[in-house]
Structure formats: structure tokens, C-alpha cells
PDB file of N, CA and C in Angstrom:
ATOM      1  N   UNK A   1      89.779  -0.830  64.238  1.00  0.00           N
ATOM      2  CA  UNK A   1      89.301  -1.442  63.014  1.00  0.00           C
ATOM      3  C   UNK A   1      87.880  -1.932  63.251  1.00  0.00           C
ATOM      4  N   UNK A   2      87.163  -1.420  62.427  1.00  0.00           N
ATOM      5  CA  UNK A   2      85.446  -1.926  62.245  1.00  0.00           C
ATOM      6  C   UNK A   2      85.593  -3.332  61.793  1.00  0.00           C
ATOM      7  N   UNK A   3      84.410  -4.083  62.024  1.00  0.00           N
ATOM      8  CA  UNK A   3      84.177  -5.499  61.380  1.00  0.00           C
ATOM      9  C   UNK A   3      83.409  -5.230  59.852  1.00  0.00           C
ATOM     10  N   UNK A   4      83.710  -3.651  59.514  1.00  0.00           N
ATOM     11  CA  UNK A   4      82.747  -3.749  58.315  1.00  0.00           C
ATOM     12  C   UNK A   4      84.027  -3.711  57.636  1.00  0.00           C
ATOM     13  N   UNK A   5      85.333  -3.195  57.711  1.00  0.00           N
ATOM     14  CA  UNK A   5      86.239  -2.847  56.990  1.00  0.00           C
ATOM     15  C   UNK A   5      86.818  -4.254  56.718  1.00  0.00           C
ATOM     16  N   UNK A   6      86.728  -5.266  56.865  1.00  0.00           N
ATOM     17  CA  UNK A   6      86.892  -6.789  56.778  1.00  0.00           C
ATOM     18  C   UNK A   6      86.179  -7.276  55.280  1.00  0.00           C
ATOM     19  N   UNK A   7      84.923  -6.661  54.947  1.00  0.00           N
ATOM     20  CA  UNK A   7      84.247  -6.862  54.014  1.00  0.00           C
ATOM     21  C   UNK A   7      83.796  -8.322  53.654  1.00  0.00           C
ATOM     22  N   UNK A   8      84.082  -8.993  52.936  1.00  0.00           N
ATOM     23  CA  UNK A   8      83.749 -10.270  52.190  1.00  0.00           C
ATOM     24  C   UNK A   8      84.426 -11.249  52.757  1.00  0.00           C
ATOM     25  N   UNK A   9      85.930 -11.014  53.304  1.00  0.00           N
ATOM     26  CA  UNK A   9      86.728 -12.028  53.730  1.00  0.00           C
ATOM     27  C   UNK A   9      86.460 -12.365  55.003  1.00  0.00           C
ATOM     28  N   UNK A  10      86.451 -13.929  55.146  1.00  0.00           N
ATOM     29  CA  UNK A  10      85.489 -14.649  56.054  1.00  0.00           C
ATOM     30  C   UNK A  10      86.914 -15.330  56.671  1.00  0.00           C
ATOM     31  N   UNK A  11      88.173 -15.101  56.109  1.00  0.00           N
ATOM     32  CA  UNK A  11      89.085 -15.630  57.690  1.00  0.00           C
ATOM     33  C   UNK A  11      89.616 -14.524  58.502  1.00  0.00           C
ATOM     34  N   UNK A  12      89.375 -13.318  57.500  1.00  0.00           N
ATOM     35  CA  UNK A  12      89.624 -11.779  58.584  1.00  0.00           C
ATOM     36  C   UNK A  12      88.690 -11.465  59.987  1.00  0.00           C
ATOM     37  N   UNK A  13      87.744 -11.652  58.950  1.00  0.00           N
ATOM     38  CA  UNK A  13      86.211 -11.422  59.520  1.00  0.00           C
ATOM     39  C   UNK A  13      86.127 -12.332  60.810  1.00  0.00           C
ATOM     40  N   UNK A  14      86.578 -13.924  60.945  1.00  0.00           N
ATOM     41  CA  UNK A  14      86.583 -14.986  61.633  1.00  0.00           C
ATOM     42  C   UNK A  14      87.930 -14.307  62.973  1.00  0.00           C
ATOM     43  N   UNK A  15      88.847 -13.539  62.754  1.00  0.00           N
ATOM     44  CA  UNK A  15      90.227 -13.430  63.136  1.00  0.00           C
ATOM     45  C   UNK A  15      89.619 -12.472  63.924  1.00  0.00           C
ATOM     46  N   UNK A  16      89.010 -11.513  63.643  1.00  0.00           N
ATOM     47  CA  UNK A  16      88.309 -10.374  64.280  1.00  0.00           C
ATOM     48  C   UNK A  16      87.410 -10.616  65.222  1.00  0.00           C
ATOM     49  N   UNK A  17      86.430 -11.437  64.999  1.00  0.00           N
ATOM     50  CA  UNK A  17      85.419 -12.157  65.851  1.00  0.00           C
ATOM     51  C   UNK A  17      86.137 -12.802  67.227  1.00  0.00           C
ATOM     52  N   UNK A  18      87.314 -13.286  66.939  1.00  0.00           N
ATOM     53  CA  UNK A  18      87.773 -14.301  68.215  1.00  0.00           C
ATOM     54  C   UNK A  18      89.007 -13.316  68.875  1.00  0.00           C
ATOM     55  N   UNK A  19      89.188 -12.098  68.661  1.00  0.00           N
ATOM     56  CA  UNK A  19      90.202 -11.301  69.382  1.00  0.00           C
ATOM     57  C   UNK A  19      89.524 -11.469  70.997  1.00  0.00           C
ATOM     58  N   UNK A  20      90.903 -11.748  71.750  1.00  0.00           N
ATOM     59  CA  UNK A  20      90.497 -11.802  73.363  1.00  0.00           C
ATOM     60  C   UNK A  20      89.943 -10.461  74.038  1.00  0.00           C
ATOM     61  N   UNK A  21      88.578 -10.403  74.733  1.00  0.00           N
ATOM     62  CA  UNK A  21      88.134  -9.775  75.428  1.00  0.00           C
ATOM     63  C   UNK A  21      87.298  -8.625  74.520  1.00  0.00           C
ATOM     64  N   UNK A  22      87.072  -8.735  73.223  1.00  0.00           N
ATOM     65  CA  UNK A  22      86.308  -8.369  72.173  1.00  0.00           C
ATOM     66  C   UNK A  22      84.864  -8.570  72.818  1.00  0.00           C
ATOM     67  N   UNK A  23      84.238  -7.124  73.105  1.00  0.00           N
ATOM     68  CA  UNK A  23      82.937  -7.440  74.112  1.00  0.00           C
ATOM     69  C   UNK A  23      81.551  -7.183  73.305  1.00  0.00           C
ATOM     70  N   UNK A  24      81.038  -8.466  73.029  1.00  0.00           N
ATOM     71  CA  UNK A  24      80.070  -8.766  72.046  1.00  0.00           C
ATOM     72  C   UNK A  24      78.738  -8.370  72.872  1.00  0.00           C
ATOM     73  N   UNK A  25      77.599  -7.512  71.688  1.00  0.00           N
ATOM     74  CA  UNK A  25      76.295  -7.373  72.584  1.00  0.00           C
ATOM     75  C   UNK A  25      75.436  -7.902  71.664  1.00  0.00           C
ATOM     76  N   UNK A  26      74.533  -8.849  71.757  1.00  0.00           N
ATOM     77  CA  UNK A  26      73.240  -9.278  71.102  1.00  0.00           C
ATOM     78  C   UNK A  26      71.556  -8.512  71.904  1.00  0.00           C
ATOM     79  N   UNK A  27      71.174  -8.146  71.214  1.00  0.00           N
ATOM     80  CA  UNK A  27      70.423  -7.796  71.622  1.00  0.00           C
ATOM     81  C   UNK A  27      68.708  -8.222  70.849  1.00  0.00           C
ATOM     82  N   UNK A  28      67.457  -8.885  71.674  1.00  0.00           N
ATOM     83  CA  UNK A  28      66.466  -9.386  71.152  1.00  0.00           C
ATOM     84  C   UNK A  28      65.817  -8.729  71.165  1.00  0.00           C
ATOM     85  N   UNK A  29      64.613  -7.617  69.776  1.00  0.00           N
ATOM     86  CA  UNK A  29      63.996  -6.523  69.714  1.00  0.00           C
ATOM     87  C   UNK A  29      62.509  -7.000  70.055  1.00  0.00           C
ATOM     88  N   UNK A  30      61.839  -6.660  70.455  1.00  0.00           N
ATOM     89  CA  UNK A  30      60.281  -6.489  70.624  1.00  0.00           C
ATOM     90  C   UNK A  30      59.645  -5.196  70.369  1.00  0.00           C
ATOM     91  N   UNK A  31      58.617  -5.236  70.564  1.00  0.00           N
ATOM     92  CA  UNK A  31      57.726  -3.928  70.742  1.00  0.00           C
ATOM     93  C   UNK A  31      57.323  -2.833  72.010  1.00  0.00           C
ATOM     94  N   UNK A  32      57.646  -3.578  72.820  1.00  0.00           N
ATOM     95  CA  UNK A  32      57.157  -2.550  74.285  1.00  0.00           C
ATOM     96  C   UNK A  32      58.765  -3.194  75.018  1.00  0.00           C
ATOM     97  N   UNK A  33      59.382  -4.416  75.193  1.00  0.00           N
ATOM     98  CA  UNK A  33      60.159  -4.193  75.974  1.00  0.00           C
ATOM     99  C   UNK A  33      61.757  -5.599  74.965  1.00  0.00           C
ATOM    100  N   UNK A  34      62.898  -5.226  75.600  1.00  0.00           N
ATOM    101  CA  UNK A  34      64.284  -5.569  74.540  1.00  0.00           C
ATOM    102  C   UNK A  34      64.709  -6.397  75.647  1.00  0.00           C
ATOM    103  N   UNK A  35      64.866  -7.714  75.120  1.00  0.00           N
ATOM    104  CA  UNK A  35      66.637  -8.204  76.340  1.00  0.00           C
ATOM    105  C   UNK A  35      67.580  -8.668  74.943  1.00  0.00           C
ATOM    106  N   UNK A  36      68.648  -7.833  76.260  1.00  0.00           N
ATOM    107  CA  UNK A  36      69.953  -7.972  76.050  1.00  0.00           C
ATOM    108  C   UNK A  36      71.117  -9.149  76.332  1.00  0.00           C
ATOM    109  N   UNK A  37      72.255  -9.565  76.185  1.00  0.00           N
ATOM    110  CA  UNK A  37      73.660 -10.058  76.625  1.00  0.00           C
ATOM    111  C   UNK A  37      74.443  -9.801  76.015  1.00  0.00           C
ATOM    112  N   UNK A  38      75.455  -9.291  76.984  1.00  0.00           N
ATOM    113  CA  UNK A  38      76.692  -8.613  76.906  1.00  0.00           C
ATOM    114  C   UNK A  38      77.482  -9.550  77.804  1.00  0.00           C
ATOM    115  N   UNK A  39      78.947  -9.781  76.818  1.00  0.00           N
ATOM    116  CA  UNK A  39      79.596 -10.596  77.186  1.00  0.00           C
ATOM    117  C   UNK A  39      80.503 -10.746  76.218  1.00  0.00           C
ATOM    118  N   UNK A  40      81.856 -11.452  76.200  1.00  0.00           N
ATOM    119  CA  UNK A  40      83.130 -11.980  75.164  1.00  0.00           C
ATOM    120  C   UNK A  40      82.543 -13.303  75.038  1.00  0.00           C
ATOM    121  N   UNK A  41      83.559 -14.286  74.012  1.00  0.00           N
ATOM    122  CA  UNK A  41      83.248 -14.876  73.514  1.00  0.00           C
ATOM    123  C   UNK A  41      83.536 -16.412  74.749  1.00  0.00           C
ATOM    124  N   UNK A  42      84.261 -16.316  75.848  1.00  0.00           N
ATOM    125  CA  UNK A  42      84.567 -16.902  76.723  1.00  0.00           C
ATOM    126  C   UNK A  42      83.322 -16.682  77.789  1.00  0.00           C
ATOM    127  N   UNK A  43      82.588 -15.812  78.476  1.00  0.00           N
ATOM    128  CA  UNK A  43      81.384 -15.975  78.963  1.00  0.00           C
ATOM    129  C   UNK A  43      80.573 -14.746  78.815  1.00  0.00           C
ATOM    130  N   UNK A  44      79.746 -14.721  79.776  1.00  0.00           N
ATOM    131  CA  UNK A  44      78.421 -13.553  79.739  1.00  0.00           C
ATOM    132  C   UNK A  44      78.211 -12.638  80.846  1.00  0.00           C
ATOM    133  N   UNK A  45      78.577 -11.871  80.643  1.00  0.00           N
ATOM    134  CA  UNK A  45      78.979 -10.688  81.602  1.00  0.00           C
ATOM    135  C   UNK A  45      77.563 -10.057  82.273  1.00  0.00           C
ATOM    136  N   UNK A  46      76.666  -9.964  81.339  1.00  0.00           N
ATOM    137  CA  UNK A  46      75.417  -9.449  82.086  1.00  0.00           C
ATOM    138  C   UNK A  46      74.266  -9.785  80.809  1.00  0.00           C
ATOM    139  N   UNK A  47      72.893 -10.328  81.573  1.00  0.00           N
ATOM    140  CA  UNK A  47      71.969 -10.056  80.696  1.00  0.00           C
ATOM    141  C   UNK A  47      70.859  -8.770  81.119  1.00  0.00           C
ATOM    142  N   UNK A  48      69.895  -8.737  80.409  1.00  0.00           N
ATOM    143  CA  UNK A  48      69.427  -7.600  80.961  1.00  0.00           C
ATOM    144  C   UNK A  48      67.834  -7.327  79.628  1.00  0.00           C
ATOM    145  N   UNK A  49      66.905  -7.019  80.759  1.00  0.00           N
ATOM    146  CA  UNK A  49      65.928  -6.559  79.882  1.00  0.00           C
ATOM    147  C   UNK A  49      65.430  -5.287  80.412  1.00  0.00           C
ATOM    148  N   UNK A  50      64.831  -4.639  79.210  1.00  0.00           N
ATOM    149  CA  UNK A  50      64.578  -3.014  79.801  1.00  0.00           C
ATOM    150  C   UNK A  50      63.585  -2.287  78.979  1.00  0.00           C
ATOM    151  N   UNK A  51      62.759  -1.919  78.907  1.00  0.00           N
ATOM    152  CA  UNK A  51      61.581  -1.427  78.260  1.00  0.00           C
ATOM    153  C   UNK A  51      61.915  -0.101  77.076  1.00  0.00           C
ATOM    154  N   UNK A  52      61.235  -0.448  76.084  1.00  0.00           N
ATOM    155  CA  UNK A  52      60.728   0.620  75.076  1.00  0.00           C
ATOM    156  C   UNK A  52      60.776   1.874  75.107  1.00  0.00           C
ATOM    157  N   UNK A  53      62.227   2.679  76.222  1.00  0.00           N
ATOM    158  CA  UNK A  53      61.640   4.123  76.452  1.00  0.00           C
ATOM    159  C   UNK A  53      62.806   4.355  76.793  1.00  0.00           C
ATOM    160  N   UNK A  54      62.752   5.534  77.387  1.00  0.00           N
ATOM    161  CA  UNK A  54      64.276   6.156  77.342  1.00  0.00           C
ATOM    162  C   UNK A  54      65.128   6.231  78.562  1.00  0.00           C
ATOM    163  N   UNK A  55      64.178   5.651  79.715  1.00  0.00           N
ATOM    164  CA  UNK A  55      65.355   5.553  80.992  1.00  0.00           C
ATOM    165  C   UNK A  55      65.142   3.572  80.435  1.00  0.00           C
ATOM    166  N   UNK A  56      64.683   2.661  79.923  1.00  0.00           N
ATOM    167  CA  UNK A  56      64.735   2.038  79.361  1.00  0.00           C
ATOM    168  C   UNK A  56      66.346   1.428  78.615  1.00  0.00           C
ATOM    169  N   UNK A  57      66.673   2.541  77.967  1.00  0.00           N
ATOM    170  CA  UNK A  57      67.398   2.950  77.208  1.00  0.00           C
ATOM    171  C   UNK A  57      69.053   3.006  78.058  1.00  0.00           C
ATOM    172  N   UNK A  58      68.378   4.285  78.699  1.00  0.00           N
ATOM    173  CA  UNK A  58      69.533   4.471  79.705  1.00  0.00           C
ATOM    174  C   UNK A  58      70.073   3.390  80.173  1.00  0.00           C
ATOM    175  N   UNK A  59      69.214   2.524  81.283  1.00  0.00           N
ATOM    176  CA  UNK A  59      69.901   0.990  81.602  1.00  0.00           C
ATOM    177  C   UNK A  59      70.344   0.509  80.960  1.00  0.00           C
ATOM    178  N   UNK A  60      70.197  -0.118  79.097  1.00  0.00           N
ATOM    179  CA  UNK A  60      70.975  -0.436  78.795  1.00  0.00           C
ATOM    180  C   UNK A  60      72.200  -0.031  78.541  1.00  0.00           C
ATOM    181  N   UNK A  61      72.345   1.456  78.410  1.00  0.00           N
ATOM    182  CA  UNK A  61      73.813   2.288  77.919  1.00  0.00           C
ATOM    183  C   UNK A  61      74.670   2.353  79.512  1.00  0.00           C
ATOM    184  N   UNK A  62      73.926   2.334  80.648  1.00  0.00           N
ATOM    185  CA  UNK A  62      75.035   2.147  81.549  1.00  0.00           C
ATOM    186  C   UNK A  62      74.957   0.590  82.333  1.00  0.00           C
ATOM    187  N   UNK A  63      74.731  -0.439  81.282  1.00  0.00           N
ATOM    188  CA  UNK A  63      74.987  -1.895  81.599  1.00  0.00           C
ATOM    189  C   UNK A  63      76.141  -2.408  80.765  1.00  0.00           C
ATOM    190  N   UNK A  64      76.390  -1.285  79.532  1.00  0.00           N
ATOM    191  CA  UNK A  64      77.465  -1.494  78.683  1.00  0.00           C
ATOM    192  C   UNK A  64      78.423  -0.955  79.118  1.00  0.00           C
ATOM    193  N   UNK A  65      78.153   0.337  79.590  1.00  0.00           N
ATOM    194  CA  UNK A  65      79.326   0.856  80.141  1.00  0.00           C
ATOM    195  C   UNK A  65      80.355   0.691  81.447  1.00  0.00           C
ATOM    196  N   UNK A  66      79.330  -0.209  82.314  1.00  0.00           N
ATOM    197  CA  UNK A  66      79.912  -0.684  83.368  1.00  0.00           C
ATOM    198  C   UNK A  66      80.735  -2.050  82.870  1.00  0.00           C
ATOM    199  N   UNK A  67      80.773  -2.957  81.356  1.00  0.00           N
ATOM    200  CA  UNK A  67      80.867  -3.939  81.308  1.00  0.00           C
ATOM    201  C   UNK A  67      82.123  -4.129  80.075  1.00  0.00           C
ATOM    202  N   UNK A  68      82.471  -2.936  80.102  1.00  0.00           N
ATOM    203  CA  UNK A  68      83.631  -2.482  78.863  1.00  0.00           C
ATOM    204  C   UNK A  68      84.633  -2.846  79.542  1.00  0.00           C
TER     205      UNK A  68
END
């Protein structure tokens, strides 16, 4: 189940958000370089910054994948 299929309702939406081990990524955009944290809602599994490009990129896709 997507968090979009929840739609409008904000105690589904809330129910969904707090499922255990639900692995949340925020990520802060810039222009030349991004940080990341990846982590559940209990702690933070990894942060991580990585530049504007495509092995850039890569680090982040295998910082997620090691962290699933």
C-alpha cells in the first residue's frame, strides 16, 4: 500500500506513517551536492551526502539498499 492511496484521511495516513520498521528517507536538495537520512521512525540508520552526478547518485542508491 502507497501513502498516496490513503488520500485525505489523516488517521490512515498517521497509521501508515508509524508502521514498525517503515524506512523513511528525507533527503536536502542543492545544486552541485544533496544530503541525505535514512532511517525508521525509532532512529537513523545512515546519513550521507553525495554530489550532483551519477556515481553521486549511485552512493545514494546503494546506501538505501544496504539499509532496507
Amino acid at each position: 500500500m502507497r501513502l498516496k492511496d490513503y488520500g485525505r484521511n489523516q488517521k490512515k495516513r498517521k497509521e501508515y506513517i508509524q508502521q514498525n520498521g517503515l524506512l523513511l528517507v528525507g533527503v536536502d536538495v542543492s545544486k552541485a551536492k544533496h544530503d541525505a537520512c535514512i532511517g525508521t521512525l525509532d532512529s537513523v540508520r545512515c546519513r550521507i551526502g553525495f554530489k550532483n552526478a551519477r556515481a553521486g547518485f549511485k552512493r545514494f542508491e546503494d546506501a538505501i539498499r544496504k539499509n532496507i
